[in-house]
C-alpha atoms as a PDB file:
ATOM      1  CA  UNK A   1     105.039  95.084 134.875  1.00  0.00           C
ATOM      2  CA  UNK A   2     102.431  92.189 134.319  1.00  0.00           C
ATOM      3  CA  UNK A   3     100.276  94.639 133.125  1.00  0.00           C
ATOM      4  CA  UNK A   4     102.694  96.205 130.512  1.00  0.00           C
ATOM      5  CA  UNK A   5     103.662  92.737 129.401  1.00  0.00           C
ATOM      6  CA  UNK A   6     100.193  91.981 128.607  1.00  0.00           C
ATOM      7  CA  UNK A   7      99.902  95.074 126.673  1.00  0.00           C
ATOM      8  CA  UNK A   8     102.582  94.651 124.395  1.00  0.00           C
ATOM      9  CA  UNK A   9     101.631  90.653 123.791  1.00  0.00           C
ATOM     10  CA  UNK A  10      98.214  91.788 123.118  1.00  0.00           C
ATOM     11  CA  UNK A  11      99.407  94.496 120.689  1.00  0.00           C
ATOM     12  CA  UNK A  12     101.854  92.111 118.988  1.00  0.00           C
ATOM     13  CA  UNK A  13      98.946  89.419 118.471  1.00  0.00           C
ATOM     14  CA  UNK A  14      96.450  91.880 117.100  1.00  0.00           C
ATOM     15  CA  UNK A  15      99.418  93.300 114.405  1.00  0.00           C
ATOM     16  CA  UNK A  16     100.104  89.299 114.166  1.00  0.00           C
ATOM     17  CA  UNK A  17      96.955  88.747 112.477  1.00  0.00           C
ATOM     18  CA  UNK A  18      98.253  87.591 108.298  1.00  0.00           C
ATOM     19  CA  UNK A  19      94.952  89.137 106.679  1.00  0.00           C
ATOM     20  CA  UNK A  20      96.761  89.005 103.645  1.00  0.00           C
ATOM     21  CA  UNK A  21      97.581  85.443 104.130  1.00  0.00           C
ATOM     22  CA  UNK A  22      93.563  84.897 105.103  1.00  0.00           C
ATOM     23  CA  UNK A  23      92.052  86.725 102.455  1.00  0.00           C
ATOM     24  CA  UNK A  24      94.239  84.940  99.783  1.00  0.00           C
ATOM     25  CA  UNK A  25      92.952  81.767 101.333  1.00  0.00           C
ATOM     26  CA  UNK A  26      89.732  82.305 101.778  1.00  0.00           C
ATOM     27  CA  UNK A  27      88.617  84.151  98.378  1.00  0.00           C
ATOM     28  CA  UNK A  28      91.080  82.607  95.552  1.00  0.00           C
ATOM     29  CA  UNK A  29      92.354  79.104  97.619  1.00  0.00           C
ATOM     30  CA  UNK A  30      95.743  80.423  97.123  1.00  0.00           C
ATOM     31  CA  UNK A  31      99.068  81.684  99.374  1.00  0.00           C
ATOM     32  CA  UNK A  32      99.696  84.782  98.974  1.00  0.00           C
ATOM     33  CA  UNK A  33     103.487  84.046  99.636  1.00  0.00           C
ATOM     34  CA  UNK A  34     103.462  81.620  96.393  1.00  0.00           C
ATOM     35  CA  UNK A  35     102.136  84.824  93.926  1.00  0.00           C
ATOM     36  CA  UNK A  36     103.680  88.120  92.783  1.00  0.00           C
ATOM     37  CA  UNK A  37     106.128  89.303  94.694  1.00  0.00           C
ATOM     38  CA  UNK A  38     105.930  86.716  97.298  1.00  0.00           C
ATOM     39  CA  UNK A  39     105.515  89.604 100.336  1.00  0.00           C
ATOM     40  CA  UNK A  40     102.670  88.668 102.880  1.00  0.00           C
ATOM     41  CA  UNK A  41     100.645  92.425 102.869  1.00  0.00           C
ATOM     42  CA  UNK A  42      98.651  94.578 100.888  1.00  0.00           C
ATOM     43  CA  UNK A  43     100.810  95.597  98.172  1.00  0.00           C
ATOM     44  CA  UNK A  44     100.799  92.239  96.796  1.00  0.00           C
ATOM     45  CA  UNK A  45      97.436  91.778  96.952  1.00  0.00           C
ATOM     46  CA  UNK A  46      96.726  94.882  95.288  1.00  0.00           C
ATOM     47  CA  UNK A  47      98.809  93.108  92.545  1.00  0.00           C
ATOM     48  CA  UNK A  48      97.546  89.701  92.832  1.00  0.00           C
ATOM     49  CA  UNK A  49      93.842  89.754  93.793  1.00  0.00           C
ATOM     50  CA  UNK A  50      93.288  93.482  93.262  1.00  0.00           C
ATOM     51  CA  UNK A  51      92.147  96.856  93.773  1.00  0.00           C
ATOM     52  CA  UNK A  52      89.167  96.012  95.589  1.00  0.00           C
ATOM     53  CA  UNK A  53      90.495  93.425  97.875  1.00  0.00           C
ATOM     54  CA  UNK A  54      93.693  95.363  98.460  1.00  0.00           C
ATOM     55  CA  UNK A  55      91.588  97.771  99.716  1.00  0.00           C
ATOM     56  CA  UNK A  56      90.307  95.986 102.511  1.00  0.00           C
ATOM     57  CA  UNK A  57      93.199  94.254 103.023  1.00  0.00           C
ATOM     58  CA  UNK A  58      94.943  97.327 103.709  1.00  0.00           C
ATOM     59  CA  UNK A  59      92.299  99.134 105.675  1.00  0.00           C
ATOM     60  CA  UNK A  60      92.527  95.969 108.407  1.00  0.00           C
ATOM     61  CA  UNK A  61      96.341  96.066 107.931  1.00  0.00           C
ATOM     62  CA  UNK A  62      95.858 100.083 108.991  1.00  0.00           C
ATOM     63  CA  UNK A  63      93.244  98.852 111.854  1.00  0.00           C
ATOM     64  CA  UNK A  64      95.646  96.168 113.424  1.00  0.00           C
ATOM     65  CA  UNK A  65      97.617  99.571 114.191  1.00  0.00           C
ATOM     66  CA  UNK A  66      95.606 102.143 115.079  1.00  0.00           C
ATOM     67  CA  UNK A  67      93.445 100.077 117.620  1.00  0.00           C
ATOM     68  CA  UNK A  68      96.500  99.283 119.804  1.00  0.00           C
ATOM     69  CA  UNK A  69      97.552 103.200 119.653  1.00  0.00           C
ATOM     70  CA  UNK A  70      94.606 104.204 120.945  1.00  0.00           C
ATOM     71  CA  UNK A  71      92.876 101.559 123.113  1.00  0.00           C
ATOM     72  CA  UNK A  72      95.248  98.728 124.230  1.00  0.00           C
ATOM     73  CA  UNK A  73      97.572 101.312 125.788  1.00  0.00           C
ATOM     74  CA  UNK A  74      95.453 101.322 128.534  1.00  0.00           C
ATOM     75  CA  UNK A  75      96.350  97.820 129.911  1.00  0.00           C
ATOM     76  CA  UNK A  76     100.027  99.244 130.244  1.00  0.00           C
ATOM     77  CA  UNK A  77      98.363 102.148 132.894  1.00  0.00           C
ATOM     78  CA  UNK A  78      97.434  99.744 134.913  1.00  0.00           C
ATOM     79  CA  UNK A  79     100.936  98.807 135.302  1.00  0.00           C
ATOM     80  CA  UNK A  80     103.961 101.162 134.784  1.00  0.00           C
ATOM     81  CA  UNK A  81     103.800 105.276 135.708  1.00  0.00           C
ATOM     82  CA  UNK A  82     104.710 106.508 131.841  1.00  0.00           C
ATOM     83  CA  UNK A  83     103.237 109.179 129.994  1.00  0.00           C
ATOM     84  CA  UNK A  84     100.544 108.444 128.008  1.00  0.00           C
ATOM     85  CA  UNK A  85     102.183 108.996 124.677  1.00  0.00           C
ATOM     86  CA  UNK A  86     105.011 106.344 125.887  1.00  0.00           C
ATOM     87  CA  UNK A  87     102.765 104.035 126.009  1.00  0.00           C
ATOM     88  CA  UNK A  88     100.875 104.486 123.145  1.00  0.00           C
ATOM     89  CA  UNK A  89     104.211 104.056 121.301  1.00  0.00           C
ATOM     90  CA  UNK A  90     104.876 101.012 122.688  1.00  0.00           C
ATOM     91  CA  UNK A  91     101.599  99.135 122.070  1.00  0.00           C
ATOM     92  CA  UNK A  92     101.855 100.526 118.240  1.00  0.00           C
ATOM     93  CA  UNK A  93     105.148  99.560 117.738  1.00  0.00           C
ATOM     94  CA  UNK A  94     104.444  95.891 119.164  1.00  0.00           C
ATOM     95  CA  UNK A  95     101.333  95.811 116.621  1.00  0.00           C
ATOM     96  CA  UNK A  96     103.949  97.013 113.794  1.00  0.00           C
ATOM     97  CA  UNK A  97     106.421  94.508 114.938  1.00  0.00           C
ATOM     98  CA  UNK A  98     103.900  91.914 115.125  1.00  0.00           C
ATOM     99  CA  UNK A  99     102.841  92.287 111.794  1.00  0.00           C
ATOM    100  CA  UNK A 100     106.079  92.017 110.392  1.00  0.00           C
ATOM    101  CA  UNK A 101     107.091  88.977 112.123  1.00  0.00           C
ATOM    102  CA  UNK A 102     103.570  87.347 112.560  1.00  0.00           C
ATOM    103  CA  UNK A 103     103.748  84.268 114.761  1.00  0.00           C
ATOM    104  CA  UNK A 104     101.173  82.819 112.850  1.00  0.00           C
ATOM    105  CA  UNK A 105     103.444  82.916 109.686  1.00  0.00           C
ATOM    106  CA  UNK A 106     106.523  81.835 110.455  1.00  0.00           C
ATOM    107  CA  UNK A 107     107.654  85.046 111.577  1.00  0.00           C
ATOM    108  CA  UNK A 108     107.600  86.379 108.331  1.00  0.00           C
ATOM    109  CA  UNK A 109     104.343  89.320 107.651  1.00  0.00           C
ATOM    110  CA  UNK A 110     104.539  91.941 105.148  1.00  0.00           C
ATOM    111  CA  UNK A 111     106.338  94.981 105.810  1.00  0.00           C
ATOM    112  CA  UNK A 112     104.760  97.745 107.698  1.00  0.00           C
ATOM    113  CA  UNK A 113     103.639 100.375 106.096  1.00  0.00           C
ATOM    114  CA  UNK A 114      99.501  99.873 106.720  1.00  0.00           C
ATOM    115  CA  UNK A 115      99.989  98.908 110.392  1.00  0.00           C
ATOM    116  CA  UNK A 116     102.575 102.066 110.565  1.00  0.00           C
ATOM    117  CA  UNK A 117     100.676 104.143 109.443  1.00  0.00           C
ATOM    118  CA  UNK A 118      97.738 103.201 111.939  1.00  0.00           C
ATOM    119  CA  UNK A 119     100.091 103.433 114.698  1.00  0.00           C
ATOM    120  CA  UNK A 120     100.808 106.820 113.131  1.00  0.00           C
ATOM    121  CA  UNK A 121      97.126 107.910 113.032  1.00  0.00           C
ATOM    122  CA  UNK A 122      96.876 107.719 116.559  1.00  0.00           C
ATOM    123  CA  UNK A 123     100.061 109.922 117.430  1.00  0.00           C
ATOM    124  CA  UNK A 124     100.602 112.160 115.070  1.00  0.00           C
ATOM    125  CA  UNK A 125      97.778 112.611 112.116  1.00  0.00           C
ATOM    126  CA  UNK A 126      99.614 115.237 110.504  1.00  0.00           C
ATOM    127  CA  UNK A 127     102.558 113.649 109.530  1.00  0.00           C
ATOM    128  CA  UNK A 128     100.307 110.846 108.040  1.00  0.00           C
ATOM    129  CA  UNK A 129      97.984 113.360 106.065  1.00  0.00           C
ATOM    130  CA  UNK A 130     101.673 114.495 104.725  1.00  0.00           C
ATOM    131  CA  UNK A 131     103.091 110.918 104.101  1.00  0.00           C
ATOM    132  CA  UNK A 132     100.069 109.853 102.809  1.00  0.00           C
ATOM    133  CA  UNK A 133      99.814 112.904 100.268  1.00  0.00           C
ATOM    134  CA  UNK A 134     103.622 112.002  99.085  1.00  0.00           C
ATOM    135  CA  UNK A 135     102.527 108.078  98.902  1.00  0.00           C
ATOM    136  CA  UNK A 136      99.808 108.706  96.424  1.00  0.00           C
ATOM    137  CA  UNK A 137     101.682 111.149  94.346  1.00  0.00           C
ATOM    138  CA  UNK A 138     104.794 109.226  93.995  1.00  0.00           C
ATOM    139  CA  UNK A 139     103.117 105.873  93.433  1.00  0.00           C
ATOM    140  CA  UNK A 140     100.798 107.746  90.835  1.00  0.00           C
ATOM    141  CA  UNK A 141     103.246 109.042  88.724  1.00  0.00           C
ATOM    142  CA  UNK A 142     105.662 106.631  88.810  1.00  0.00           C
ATOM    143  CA  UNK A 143     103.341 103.190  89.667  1.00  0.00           C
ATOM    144  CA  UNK A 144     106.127 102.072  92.751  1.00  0.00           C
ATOM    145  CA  UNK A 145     105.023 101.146  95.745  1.00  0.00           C
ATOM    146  CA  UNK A 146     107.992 100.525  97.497  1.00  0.00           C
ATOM    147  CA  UNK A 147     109.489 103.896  96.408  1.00  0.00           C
ATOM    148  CA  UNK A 148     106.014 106.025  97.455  1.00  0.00           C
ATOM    149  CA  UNK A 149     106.392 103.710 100.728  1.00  0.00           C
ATOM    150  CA  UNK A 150     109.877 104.836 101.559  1.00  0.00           C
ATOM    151  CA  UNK A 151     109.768 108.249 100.780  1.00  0.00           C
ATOM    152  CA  UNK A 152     106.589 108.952 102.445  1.00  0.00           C
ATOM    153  CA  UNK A 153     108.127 107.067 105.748  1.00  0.00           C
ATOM    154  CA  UNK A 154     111.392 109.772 104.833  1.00  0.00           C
ATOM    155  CA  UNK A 155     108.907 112.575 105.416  1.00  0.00           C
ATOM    156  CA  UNK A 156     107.574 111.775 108.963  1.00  0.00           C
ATOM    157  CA  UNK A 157     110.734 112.574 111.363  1.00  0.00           C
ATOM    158  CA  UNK A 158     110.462 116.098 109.197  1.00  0.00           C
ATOM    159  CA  UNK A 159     107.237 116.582 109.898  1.00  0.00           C
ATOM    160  CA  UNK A 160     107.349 115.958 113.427  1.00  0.00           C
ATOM    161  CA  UNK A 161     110.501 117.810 114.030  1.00  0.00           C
ATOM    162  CA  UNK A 162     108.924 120.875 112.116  1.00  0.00           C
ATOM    163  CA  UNK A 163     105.674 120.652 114.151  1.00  0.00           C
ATOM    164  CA  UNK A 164     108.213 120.171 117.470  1.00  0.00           C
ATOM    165  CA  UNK A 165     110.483 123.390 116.626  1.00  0.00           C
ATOM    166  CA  UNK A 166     107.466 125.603 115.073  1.00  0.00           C
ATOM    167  CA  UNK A 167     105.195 124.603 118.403  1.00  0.00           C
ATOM    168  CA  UNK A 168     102.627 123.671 116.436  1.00  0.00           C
ATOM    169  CA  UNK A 169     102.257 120.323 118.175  1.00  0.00           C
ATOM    170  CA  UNK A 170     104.102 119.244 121.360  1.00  0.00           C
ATOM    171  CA  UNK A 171     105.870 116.204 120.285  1.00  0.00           C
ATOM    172  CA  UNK A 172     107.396 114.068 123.040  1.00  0.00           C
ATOM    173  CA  UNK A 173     111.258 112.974 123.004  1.00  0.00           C
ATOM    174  CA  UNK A 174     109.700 109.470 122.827  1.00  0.00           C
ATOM    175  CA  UNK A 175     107.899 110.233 119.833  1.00  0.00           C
ATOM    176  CA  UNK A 176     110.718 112.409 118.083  1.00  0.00           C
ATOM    177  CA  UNK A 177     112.902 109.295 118.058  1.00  0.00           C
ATOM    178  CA  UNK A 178     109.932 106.947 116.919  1.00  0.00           C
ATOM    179  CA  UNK A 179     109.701 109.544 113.879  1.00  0.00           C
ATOM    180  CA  UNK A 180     113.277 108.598 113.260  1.00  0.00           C
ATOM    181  CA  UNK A 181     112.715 105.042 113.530  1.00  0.00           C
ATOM    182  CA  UNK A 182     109.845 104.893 111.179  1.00  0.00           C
ATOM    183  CA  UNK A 183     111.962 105.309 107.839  1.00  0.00           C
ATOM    184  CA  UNK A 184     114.557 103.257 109.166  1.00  0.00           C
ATOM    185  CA  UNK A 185     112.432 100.360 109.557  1.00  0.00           C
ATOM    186  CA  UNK A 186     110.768 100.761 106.181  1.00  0.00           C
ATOM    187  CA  UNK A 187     113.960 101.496 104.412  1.00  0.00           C
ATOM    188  CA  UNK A 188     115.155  97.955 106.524  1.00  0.00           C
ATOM    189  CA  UNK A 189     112.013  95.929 105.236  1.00  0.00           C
ATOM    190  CA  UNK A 190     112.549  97.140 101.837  1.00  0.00           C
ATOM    191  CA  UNK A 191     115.908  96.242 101.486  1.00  0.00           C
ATOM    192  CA  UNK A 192     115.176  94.114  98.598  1.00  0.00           C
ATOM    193  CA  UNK A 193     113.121  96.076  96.566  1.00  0.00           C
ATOM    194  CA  UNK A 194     115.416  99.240  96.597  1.00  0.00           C
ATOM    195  CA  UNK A 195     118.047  96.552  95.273  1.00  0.00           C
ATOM    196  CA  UNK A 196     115.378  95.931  92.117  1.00  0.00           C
ATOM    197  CA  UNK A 197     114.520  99.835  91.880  1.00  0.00           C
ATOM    198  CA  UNK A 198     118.131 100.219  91.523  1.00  0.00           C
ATOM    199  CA  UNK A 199     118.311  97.497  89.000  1.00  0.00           C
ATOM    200  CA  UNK A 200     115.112  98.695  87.221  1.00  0.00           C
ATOM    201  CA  UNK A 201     113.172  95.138  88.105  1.00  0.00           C
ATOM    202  CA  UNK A 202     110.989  96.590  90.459  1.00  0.00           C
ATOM    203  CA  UNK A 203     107.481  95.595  89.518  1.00  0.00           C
ATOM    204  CA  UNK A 204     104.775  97.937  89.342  1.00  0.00           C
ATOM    205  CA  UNK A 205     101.675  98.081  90.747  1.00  0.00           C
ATOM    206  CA  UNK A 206      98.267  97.879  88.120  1.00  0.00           C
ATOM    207  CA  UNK A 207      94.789  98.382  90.021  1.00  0.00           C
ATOM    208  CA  UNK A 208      92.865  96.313  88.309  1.00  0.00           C
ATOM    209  CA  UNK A 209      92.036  92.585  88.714  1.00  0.00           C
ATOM    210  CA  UNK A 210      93.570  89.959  87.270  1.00  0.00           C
ATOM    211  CA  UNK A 211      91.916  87.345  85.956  1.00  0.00           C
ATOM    212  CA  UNK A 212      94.143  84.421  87.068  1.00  0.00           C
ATOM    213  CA  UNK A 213      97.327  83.644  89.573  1.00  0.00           C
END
């Protein structure tokens, strides 16, 4: 079990790291938290630094979950008998949870959606090709985030339980119930900006830079 504990703490730290918090710091002498929408990820970025830095920013965000998935599992073999894909779920969903409650910030990180969908990458690439697809059209024609966010996490439990009923891909029980817990947890971190879509305050996003903060 010291072996699985290490995993997950070593997951959690990597998803820990604020690179939205850095890279506001580093390249503008700002906090991120203090601009925009005051959210520590790439979104805001995007909104307050922009496109080009938002695009890093988000890449690393994706990184700090897909590295995990794939690689840190393997600390976990060492010391629990689980399938492989339990694992892997595990040491994603630490990086996720890490990232959304960052140690390093106060507990408070952006809201999961790069670092998900890295996690994501590394279980089930098809569902993310599919969320992803939905992201970009819904944030394209209507310039929300948040609502291309949420609906794309809404379209991974289908996708998985398709691919899991049509044999297409065998999908674990573990993972089936991750696929649930995916939109759940974005819907949860995005409590407050369904409140302003509902309200028609949301902000929307604009990909180019601005010139001041």
């Amino acid at each position: 079990m010291v072996y699985l504990v290490l995993m997950i703490l070593t997951s959690y730290l990597i998803g820990s790291i604020p690179t939205s918090i850095i890279a506001s710091k580093l390249l503008r002498g700002i906090d991120i938290r203090e601009h925009g929408s005051g959210n520590a990820g790439a979104t805001n970025v995007f909104r307050v630094l922009g496109w080009k830095v938002g695009i890093v920013v988000l890449l690393i965000d994706i990184a700090k979950g897909l590295i995990p998935t794939i690689w840190f599992f393997k600390i976990g073999m060492q010391g629990v008998e689980w399938p492989i894909i339990n694992l892997k779920i595990v040491s994603g969903l630490s990086a996720v949870f890490g990232h959304i409650w960052t140690i390093f910030a106060g507990f408070k990180g952006g809201k999961g959606v790069g670092t998900g969908a890295g996690m994501l990458i590394g279980l089930t690439p098809t569902a993310v090709l599919i969320g992803l697809s939905i992201f970009i059209l819904i944030v394209s024609l209507t310039r929300y985030v948040s609502l291309g966010s949420i609906l794309a996490s809404i379209s991974i439990p289908i996708t998985v339980f398709w691919q899991h009923f049509q044999n297409r891909e065998s999908s674990s029980i573990a993972l089936l119930f991750l696929s649930l817990l995916i939109p759940i947890l974005i819907i949860f971190t995005h409590r407050s900006n369904i409140r302003r879509l509902i309200q028609g305050k949301e902000n929307k996003v604009k990909l180019k830079k601005r010139n001041e903060v």
